[in-house]
PDB file of N, CA and C in Angstrom:
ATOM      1  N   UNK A   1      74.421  83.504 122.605  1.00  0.00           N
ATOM      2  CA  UNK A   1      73.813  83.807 121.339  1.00  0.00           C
ATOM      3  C   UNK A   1      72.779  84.913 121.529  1.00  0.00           C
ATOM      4  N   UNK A   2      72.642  85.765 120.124  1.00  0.00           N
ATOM      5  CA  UNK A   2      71.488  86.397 120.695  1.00  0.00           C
ATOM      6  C   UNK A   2      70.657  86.847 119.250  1.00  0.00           C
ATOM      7  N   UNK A   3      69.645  86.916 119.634  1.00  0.00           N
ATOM      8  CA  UNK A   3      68.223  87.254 118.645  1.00  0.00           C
ATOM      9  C   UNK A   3      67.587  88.513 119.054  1.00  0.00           C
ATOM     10  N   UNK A   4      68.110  89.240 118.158  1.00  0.00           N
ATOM     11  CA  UNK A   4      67.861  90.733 118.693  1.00  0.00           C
ATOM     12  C   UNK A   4      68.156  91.316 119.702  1.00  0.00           C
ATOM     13  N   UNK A   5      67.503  91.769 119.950  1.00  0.00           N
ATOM     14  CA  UNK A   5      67.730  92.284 121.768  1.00  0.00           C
ATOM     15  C   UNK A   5      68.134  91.523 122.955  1.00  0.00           C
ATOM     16  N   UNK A   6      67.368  89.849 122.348  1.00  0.00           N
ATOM     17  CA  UNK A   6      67.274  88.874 123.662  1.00  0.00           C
ATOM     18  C   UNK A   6      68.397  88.319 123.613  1.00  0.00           C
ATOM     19  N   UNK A   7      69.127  87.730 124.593  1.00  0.00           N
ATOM     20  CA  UNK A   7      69.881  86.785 125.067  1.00  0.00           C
ATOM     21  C   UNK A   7      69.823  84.974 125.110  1.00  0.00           C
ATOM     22  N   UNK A   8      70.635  84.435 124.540  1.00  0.00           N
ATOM     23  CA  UNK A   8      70.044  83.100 124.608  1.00  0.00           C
ATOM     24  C   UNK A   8      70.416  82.198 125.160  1.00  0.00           C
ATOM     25  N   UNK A   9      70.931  81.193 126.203  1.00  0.00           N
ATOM     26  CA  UNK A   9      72.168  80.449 126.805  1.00  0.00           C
ATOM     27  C   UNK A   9      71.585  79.292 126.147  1.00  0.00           C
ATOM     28  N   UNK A  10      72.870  78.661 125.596  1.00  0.00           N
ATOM     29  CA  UNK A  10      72.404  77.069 125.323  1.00  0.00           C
ATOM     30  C   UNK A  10      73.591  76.319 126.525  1.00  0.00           C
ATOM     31  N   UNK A  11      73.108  75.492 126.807  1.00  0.00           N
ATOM     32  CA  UNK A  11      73.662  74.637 127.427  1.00  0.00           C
ATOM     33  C   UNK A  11      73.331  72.880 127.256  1.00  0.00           C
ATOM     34  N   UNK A  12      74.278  72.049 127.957  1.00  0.00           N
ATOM     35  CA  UNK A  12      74.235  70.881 127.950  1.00  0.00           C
ATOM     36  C   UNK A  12      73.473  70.415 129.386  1.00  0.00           C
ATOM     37  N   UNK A  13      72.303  69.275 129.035  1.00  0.00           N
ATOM     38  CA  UNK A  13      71.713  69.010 130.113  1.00  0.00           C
ATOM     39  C   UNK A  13      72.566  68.007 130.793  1.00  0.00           C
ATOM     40  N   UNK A  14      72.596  67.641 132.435  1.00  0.00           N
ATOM     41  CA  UNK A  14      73.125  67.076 133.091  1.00  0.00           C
ATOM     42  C   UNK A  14      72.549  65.791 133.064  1.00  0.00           C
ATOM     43  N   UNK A  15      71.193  65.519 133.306  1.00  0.00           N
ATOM     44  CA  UNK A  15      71.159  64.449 133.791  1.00  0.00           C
ATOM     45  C   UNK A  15      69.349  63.821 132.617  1.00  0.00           C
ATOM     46  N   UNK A  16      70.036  64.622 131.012  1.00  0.00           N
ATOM     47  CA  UNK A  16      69.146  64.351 130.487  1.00  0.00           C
ATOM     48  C   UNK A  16      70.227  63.929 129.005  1.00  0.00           C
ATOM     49  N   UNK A  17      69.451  63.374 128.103  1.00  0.00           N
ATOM     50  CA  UNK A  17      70.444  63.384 126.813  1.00  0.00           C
ATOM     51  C   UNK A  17      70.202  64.552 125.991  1.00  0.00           C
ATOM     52  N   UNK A  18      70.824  65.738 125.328  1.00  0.00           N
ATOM     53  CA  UNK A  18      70.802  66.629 124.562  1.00  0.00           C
ATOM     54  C   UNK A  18      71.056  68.174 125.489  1.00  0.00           C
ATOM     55  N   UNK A  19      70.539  68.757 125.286  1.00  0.00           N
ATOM     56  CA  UNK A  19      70.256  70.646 125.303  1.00  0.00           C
ATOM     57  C   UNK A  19      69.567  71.259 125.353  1.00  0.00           C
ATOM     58  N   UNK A  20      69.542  72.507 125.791  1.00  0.00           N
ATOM     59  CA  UNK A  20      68.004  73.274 126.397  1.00  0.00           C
ATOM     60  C   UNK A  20      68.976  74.895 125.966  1.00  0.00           C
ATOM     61  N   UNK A  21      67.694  75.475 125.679  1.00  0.00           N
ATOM     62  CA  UNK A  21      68.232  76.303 125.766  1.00  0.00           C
ATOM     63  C   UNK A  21      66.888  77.752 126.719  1.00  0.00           C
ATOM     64  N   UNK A  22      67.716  78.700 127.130  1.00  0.00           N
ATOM     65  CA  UNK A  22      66.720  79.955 127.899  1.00  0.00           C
ATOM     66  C   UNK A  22      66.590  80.906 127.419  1.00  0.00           C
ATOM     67  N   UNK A  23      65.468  81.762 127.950  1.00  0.00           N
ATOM     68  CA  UNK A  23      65.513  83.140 127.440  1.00  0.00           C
ATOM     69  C   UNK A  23      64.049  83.546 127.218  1.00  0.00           C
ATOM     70  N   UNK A  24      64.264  84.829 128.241  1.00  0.00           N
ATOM     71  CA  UNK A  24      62.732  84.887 129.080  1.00  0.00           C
ATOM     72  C   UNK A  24      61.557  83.910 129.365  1.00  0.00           C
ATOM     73  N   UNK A  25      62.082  83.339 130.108  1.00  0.00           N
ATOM     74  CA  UNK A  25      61.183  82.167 130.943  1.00  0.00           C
ATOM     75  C   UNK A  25      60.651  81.633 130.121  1.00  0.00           C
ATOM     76  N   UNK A  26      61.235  81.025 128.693  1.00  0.00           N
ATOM     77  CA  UNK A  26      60.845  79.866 128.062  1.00  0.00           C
ATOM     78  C   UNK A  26      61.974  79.047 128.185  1.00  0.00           C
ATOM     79  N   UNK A  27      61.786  78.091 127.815  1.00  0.00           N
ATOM     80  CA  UNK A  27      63.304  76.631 128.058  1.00  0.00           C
ATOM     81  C   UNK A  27      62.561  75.742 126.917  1.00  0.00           C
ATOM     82  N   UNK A  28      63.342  75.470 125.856  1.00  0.00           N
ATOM     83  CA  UNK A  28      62.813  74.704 125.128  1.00  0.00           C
ATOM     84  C   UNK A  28      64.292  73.199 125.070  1.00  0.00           C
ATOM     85  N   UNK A  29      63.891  72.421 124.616  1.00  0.00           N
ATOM     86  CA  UNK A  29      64.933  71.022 124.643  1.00  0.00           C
ATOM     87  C   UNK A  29      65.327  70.512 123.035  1.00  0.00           C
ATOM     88  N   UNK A  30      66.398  70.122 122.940  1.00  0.00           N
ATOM     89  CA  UNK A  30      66.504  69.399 121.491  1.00  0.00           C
ATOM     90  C   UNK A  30      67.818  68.261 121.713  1.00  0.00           C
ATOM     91  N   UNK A  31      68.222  67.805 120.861  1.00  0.00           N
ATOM     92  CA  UNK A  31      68.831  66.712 120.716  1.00  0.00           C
ATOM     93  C   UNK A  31      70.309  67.306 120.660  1.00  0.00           C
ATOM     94  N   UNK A  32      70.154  68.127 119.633  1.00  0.00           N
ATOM     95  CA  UNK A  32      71.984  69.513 119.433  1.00  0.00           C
ATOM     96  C   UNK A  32      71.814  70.631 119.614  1.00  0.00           C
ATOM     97  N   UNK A  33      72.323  70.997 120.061  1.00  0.00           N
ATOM     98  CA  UNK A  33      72.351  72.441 120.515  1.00  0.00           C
ATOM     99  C   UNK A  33      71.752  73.498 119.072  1.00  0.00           C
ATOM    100  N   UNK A  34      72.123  73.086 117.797  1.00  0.00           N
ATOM    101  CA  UNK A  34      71.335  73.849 116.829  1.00  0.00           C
ATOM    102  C   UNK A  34      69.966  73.434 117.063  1.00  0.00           C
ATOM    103  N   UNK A  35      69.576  72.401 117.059  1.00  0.00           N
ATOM    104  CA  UNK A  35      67.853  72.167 117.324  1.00  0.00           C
ATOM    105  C   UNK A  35      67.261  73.244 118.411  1.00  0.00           C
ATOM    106  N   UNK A  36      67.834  72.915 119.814  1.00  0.00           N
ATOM    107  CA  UNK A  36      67.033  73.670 120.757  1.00  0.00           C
ATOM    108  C   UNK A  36      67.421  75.038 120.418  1.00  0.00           C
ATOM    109  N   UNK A  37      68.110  75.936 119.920  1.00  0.00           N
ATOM    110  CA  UNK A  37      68.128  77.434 119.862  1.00  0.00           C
ATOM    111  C   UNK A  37      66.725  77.079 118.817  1.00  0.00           C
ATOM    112  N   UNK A  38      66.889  76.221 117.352  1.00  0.00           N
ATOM    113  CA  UNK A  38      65.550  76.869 116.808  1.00  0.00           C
ATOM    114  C   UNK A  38      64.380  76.800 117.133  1.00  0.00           C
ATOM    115  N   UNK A  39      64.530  75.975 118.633  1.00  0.00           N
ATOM    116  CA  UNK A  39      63.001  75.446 118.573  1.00  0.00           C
ATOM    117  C   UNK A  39      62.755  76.942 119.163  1.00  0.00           C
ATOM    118  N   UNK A  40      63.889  77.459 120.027  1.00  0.00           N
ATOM    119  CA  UNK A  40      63.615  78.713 120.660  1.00  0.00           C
ATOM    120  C   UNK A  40      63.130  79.613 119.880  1.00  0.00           C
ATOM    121  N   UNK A  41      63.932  80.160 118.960  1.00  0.00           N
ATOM    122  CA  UNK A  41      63.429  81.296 118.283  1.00  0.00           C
ATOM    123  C   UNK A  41      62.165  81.015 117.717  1.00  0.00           C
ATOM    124  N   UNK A  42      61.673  79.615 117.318  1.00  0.00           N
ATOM    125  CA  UNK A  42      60.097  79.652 116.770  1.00  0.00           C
ATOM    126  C   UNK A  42      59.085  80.180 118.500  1.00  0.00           C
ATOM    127  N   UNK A  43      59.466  79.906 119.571  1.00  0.00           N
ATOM    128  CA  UNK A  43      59.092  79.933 120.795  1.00  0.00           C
ATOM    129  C   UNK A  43      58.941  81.565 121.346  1.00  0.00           C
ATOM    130  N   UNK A  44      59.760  81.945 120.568  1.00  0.00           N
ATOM    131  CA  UNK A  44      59.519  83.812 120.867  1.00  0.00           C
ATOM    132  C   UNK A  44      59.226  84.476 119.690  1.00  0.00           C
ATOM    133  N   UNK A  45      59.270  83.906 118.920  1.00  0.00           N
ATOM    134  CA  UNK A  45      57.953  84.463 117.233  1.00  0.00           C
ATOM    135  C   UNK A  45      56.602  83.974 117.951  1.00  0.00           C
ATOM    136  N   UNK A  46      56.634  82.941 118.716  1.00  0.00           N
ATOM    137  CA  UNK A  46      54.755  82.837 118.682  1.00  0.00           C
ATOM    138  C   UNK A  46      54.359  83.981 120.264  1.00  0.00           C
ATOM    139  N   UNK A  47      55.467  84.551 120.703  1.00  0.00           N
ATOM    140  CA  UNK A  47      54.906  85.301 122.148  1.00  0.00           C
ATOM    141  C   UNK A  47      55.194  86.533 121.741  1.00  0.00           C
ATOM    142  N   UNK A  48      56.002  86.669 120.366  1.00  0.00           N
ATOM    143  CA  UNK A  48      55.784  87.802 120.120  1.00  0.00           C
ATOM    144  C   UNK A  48      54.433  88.184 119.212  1.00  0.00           C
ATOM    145  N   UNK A  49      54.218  87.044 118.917  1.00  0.00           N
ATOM    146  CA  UNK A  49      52.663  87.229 117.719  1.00  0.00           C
ATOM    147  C   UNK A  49      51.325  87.293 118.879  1.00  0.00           C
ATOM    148  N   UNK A  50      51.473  86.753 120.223  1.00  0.00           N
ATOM    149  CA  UNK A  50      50.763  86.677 120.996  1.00  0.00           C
ATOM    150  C   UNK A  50      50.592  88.391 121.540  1.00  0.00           C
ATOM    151  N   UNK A  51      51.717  88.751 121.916  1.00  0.00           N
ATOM    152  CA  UNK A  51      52.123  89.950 122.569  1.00  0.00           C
ATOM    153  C   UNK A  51      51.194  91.066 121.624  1.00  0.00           C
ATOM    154  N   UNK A  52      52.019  91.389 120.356  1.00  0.00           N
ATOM    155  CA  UNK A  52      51.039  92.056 118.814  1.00  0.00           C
ATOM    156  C   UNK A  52      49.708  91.750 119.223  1.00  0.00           C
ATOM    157  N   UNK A  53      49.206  90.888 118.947  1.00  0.00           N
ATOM    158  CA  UNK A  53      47.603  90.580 118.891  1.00  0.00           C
ATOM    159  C   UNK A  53      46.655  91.126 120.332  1.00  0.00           C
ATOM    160  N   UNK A  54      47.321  91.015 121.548  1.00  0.00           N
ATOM    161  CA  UNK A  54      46.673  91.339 122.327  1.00  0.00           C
ATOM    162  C   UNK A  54      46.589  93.230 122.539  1.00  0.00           C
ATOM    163  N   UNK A  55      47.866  93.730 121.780  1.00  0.00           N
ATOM    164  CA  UNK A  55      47.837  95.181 121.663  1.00  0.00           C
ATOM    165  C   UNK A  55      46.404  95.719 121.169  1.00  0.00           C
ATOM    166  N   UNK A  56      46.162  94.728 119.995  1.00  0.00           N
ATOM    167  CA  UNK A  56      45.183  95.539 118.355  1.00  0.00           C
ATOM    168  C   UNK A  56      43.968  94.789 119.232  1.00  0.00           C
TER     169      UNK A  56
END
């Protein structure tokens, strides 16, 4: 999957119940694979709002 520029892998955890997904050294977890991509993309809106703010 991908969100702009970035890359996203979702995968199934092994030896957990649900999904994780990556993409630049965040890993977030959810129950379905739609959960953990969104938890992601809220996860790189706040490092990109972090990123912005430390520019200004």
């Amino acid at each position: 999957m991908k969100i702009g520029k970035k890359t996203i892998k979702v995968f199934k955890m092994k030896n957990r119940k649900g999904f994780a997904a990556i993409c630049c050294d965040h890993l977030t977890e959810g129950r379905t694979a739609g959960q953990a991509l969104a938890r992601m993309e809220k996860a790189l809106l706040r490092t990109d709002r972090k990123k912005k703010a430390k520019k200004t």
